[in-house]
C-alpha atoms as a PDB file:
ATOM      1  CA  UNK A   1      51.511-190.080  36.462  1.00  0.00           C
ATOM      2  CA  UNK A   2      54.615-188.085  35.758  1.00  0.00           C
ATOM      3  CA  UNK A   3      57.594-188.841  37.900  1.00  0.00           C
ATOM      4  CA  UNK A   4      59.812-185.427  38.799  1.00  0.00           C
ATOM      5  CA  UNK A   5      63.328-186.224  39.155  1.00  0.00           C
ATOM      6  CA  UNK A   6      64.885-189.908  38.829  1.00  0.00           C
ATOM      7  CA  UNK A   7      65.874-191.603  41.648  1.00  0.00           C
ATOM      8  CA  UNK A   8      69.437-194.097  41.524  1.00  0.00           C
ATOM      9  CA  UNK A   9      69.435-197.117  43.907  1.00  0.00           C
ATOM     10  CA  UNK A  10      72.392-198.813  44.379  1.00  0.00           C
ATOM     11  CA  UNK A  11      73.476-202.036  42.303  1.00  0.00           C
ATOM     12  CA  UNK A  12      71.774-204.802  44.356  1.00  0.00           C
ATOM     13  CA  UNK A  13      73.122-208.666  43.864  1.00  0.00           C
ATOM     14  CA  UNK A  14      70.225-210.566  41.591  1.00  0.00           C
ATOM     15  CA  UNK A  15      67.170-209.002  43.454  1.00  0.00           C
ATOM     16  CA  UNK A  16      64.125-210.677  41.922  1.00  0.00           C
ATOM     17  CA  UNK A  17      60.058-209.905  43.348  1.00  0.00           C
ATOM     18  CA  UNK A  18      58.077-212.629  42.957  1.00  0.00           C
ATOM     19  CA  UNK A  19      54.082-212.060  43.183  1.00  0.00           C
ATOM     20  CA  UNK A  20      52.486-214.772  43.957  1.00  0.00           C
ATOM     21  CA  UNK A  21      50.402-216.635  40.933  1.00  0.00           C
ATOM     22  CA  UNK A  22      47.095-216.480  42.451  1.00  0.00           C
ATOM     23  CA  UNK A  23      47.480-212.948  43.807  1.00  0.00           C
ATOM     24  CA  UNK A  24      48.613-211.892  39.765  1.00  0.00           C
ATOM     25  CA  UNK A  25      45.517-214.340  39.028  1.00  0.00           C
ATOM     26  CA  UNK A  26      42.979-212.621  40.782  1.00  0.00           C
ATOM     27  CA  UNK A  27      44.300-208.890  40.331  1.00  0.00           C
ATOM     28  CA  UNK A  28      44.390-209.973  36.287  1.00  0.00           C
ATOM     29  CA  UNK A  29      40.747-210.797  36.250  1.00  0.00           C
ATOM     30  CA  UNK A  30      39.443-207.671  38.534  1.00  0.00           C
ATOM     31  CA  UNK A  31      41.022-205.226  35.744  1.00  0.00           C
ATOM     32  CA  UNK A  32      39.593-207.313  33.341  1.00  0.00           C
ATOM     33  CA  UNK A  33      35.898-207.465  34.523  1.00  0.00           C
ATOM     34  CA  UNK A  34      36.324-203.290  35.496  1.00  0.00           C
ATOM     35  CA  UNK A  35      37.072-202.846  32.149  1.00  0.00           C
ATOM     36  CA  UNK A  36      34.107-204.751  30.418  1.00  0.00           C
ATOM     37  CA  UNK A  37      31.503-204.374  33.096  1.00  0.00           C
ATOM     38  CA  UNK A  38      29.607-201.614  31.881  1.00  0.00           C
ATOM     39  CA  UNK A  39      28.820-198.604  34.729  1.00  0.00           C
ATOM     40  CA  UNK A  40      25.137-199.188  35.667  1.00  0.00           C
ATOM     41  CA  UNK A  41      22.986-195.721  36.133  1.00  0.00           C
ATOM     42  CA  UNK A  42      21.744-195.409  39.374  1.00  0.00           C
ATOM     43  CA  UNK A  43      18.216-196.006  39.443  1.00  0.00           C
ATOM     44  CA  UNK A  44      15.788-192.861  39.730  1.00  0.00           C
ATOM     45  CA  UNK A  45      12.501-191.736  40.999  1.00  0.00           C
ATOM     46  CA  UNK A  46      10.479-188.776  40.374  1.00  0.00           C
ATOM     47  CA  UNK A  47       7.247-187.347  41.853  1.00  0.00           C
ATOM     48  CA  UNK A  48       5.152-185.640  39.964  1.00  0.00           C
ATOM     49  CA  UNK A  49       4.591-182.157  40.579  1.00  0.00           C
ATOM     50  CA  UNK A  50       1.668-179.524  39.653  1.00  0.00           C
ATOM     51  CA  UNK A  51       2.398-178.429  36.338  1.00  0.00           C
ATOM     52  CA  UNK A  52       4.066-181.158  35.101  1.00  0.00           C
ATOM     53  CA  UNK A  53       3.913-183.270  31.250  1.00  0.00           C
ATOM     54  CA  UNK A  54       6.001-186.116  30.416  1.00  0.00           C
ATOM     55  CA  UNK A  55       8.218-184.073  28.062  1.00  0.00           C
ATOM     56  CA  UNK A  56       8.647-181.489  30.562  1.00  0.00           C
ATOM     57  CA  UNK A  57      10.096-184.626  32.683  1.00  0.00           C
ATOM     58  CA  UNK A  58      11.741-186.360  30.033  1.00  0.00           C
ATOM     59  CA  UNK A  59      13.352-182.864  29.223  1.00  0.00           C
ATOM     60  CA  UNK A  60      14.441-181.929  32.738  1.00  0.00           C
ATOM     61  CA  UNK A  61      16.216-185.573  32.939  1.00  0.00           C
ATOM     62  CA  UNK A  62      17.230-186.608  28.819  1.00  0.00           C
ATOM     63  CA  UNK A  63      17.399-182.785  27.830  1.00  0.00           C
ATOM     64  CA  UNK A  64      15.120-183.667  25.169  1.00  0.00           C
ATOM     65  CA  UNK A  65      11.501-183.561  25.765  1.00  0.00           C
ATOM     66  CA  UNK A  66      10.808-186.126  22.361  1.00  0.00           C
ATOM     67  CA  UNK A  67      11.772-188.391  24.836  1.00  0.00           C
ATOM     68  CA  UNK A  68       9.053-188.797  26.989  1.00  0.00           C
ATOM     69  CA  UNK A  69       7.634-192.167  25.283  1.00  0.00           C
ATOM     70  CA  UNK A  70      10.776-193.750  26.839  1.00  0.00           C
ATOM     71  CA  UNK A  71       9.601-192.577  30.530  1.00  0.00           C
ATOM     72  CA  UNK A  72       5.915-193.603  29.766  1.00  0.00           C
ATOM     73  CA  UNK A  73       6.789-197.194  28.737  1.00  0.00           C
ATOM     74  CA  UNK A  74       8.799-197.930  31.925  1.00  0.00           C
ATOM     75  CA  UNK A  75       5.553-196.671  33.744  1.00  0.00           C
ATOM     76  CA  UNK A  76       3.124-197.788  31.833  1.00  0.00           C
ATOM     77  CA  UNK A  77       1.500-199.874  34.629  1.00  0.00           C
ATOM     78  CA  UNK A  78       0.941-196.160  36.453  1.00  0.00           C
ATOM     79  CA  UNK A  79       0.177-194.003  33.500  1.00  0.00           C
ATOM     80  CA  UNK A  80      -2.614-195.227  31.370  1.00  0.00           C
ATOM     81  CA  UNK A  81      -3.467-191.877  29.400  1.00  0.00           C
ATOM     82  CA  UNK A  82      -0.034-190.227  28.784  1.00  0.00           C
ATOM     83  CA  UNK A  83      -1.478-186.631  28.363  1.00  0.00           C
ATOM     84  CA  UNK A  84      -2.387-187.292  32.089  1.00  0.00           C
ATOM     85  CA  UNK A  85      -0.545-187.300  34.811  1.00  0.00           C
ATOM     86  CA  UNK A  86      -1.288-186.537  38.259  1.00  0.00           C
ATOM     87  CA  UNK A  87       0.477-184.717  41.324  1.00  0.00           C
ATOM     88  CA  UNK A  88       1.875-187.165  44.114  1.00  0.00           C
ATOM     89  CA  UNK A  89       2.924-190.227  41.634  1.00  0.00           C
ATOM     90  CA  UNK A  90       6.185-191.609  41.539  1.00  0.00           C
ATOM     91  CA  UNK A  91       7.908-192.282  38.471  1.00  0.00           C
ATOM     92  CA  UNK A  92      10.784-194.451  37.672  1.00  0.00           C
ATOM     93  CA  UNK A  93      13.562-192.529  35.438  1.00  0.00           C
ATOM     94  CA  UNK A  94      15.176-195.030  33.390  1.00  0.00           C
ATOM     95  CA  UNK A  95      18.779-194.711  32.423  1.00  0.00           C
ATOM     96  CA  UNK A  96      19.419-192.534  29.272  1.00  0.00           C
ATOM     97  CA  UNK A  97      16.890-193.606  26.285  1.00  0.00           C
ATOM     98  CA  UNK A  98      17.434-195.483  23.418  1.00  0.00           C
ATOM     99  CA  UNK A  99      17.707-194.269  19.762  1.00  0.00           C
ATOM    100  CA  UNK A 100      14.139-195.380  19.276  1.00  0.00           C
ATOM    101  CA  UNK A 101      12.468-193.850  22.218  1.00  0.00           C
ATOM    102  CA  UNK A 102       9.917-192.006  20.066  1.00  0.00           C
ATOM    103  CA  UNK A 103       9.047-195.839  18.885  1.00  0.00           C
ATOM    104  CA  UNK A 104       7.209-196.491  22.350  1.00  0.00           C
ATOM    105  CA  UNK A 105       4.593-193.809  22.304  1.00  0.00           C
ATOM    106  CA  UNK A 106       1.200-195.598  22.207  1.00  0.00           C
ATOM    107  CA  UNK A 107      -0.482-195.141  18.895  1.00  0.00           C
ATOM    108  CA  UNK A 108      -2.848-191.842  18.628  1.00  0.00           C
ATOM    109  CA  UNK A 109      -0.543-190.327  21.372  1.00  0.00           C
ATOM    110  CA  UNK A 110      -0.570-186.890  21.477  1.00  0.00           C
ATOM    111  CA  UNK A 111       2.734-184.912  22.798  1.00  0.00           C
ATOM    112  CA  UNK A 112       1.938-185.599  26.418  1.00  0.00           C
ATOM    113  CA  UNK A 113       1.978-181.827  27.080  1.00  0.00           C
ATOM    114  CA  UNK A 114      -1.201-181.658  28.678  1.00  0.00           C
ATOM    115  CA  UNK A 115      -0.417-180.243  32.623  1.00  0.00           C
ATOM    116  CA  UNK A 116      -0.497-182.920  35.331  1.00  0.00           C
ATOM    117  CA  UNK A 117      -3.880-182.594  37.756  1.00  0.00           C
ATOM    118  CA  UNK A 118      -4.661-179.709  40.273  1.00  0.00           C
ATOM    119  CA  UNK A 119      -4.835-181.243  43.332  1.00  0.00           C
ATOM    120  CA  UNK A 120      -8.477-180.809  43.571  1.00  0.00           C
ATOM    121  CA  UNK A 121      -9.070-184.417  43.299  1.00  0.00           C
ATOM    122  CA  UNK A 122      -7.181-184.910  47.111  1.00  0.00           C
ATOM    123  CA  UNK A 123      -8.243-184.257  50.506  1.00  0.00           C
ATOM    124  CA  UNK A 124     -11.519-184.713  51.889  1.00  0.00           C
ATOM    125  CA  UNK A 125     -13.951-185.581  48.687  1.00  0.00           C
ATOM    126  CA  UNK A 126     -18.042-186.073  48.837  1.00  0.00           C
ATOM    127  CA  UNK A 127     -19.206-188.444  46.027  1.00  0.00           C
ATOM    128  CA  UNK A 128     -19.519-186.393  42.935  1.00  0.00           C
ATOM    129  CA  UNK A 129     -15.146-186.097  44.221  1.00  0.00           C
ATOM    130  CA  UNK A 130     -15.232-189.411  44.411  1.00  0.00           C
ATOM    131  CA  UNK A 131     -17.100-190.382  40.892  1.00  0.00           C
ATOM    132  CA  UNK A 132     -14.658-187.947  39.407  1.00  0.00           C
ATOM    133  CA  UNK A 133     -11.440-189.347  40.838  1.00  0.00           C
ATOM    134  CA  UNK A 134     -12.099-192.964  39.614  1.00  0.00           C
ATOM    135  CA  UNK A 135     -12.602-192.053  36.211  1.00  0.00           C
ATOM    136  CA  UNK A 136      -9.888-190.023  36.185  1.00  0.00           C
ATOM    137  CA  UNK A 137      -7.758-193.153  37.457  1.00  0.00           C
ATOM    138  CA  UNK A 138      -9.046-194.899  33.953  1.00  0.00           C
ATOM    139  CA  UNK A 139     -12.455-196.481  36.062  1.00  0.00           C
ATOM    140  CA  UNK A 140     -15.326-197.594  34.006  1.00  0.00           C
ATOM    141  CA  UNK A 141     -17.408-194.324  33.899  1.00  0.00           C
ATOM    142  CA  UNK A 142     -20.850-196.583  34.539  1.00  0.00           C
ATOM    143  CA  UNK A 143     -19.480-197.922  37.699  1.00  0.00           C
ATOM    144  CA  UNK A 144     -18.580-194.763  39.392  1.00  0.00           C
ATOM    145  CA  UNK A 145     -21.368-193.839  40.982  1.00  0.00           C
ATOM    146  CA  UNK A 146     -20.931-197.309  42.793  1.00  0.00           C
ATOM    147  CA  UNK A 147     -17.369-196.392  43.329  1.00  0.00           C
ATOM    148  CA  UNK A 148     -18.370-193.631  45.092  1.00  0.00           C
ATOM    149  CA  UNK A 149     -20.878-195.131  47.547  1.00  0.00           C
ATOM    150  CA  UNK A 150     -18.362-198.128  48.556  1.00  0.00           C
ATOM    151  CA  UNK A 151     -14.998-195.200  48.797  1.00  0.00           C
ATOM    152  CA  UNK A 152     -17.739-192.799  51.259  1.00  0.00           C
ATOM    153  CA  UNK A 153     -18.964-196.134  53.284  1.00  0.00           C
ATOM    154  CA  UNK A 154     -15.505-197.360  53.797  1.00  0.00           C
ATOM    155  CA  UNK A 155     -13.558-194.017  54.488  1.00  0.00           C
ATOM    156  CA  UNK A 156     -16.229-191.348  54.681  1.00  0.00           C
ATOM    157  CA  UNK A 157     -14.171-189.934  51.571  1.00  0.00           C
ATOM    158  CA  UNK A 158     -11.320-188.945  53.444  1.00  0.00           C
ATOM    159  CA  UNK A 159      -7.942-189.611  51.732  1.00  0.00           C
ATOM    160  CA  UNK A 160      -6.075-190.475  54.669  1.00  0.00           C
ATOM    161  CA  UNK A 161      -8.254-192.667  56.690  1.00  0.00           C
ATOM    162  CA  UNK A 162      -6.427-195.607  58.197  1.00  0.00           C
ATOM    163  CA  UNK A 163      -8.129-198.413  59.740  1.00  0.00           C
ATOM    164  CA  UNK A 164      -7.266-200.446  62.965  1.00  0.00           C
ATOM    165  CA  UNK A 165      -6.166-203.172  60.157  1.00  0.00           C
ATOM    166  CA  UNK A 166      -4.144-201.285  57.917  1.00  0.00           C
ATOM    167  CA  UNK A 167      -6.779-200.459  55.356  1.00  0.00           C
ATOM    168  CA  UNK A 168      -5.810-197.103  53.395  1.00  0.00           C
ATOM    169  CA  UNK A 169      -7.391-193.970  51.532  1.00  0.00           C
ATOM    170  CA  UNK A 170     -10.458-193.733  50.083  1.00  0.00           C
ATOM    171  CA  UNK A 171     -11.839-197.004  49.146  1.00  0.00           C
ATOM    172  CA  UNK A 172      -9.464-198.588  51.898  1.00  0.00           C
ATOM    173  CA  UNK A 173      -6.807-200.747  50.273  1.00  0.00           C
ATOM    174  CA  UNK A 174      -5.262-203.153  52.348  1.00  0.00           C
ATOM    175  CA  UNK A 175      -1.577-203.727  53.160  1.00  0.00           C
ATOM    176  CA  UNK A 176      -1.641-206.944  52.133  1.00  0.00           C
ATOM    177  CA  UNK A 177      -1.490-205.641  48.819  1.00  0.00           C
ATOM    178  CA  UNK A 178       1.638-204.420  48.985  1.00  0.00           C
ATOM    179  CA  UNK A 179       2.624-201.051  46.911  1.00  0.00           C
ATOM    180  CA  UNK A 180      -1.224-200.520  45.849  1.00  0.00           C
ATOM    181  CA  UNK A 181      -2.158-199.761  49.777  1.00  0.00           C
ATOM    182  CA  UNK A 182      -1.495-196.071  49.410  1.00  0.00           C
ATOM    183  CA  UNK A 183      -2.897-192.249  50.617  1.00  0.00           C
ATOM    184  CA  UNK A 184      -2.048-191.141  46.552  1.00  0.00           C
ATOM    185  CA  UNK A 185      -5.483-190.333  45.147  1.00  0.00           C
ATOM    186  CA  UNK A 186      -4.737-191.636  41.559  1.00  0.00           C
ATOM    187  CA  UNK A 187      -2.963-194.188  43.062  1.00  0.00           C
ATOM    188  CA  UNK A 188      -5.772-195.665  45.697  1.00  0.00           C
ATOM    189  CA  UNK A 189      -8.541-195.091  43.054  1.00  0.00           C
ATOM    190  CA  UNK A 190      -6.285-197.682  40.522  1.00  0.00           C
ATOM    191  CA  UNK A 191      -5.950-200.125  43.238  1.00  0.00           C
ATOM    192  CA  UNK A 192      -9.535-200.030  43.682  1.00  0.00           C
ATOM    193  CA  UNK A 193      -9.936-200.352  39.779  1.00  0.00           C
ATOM    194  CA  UNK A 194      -7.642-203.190  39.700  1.00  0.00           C
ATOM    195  CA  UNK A 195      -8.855-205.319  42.918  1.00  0.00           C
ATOM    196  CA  UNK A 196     -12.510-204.226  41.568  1.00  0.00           C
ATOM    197  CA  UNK A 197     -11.944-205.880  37.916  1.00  0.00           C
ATOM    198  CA  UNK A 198     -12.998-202.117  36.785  1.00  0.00           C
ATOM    199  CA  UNK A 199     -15.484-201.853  39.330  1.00  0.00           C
ATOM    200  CA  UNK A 200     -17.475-205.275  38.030  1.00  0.00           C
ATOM    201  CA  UNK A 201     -16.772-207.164  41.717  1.00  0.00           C
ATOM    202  CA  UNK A 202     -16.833-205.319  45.167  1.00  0.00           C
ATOM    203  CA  UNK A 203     -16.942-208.339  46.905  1.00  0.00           C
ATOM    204  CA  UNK A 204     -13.588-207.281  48.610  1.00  0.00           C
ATOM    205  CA  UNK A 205     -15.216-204.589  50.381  1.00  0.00           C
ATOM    206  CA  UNK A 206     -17.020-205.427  53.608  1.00  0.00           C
ATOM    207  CA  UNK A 207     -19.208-202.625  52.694  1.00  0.00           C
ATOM    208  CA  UNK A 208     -20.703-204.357  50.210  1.00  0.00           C
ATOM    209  CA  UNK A 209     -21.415-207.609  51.199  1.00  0.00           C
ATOM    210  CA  UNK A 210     -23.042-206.240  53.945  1.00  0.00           C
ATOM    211  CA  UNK A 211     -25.109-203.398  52.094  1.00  0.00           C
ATOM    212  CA  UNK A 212     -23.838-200.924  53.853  1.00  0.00           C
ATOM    213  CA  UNK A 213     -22.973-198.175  51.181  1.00  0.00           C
ATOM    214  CA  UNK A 214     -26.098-198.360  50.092  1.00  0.00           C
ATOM    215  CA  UNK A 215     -27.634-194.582  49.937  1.00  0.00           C
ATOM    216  CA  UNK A 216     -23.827-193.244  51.052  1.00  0.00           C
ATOM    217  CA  UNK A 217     -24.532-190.985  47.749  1.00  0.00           C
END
């Protein structure tokens, strides 16, 4: 900072400031640790909007849409076709990508230009809704039809039902599992994927066990 003008004290008789050691201690090793600890990105989320791709995200964020494997592999959990992605998700942004981003597209991986779903798979669905909604989540195409009966018995397809004990969307996910209790379409169908085992045990489901989806479609 540059100083304008000089300023003359008078002489003063052996003046010495003494800083304490531990003070000089602990103000030594604060400048130290600000100057190696690196500055940590805040972390982001993004929702996915109609019209969206991966590049056009990793663009809008990196300025580089070639970087969209880097967004995919963070959410890879969410995003199991990366040509697909649907409106309501929630993506993590990571911080800035590596060189080597392009190295974590999955192998046949197209671009991931293809637009993000209409949001025709939302709202109020009847079964052949339903069938297409958990194949679109990655569900085993010769278990939808099932997946459709159990989703109309327990929520009469309606994507924000909410039970008395916390049970949400269409196949009714409960809190107790955490993050995967949600009124996102895509998002409710994978829970029921997941807590299904791909749509091999509905024993979860009251519906079931007591045979009451059957004929629902």
């Amino acid at each position: 900072m540059a100083i304008a003008g000089v300023l003359v004290a008078a002489p003063q008789a052996h003046v010495t400031v003494k800083t304490p050691a531990r003070a000089t201690t602990v103000a030594e090793r604060a400048h130290t640790e600000a100057l190696v600890r690196p500055l940590q990105p805040a972390s982001r989320t993004y929702t996915v909007r109609p019209g969206d791709t991966l590049s056009a995200i990793a663009q809008r964020f990196y300025g580089n849409a070639a970087d969209w494997p880097w967004i995919y592999h963070v959410n890879e959990s969410k995003i199991a076709n990366p040509n697909e992605i649907y409106v309501g998700e929630t993506l993590q942004i990571p911080s800035d990508p590596p060189a080597n981003a392009a190295s974590y597209a999955p192998k046949h991986a197209q671009a991931a230009t293809l637009s993000s779903s209409d949001t025709s798979l939302s709202g109020t669905l009847g079964c052949s809704g339903l069938e297409a909604l958990w194949e679109a989540a990655g569900g085993s195409p010769a278990a939808a039809f099932m997946a459709a009966e159990i989703a109309m018995a327990e929520s009469g397809g309606q994507q924000y039902a909410l039970s008395p004990t916390d049970d949400y969307g269409y196949w009714q996910i409960n809190a107790s599992h955490g993050a995967l209790a949600t009124f996102n379409p895509i998002g409710n169908a994978k829970a029921a994927i997941l807590i299904s085992d791909d749509g091999t045990d509905w024993d979860p489901w009251t519906t079931y066990v007591t045979g009451a989806y059957e004929g629902r479609c």
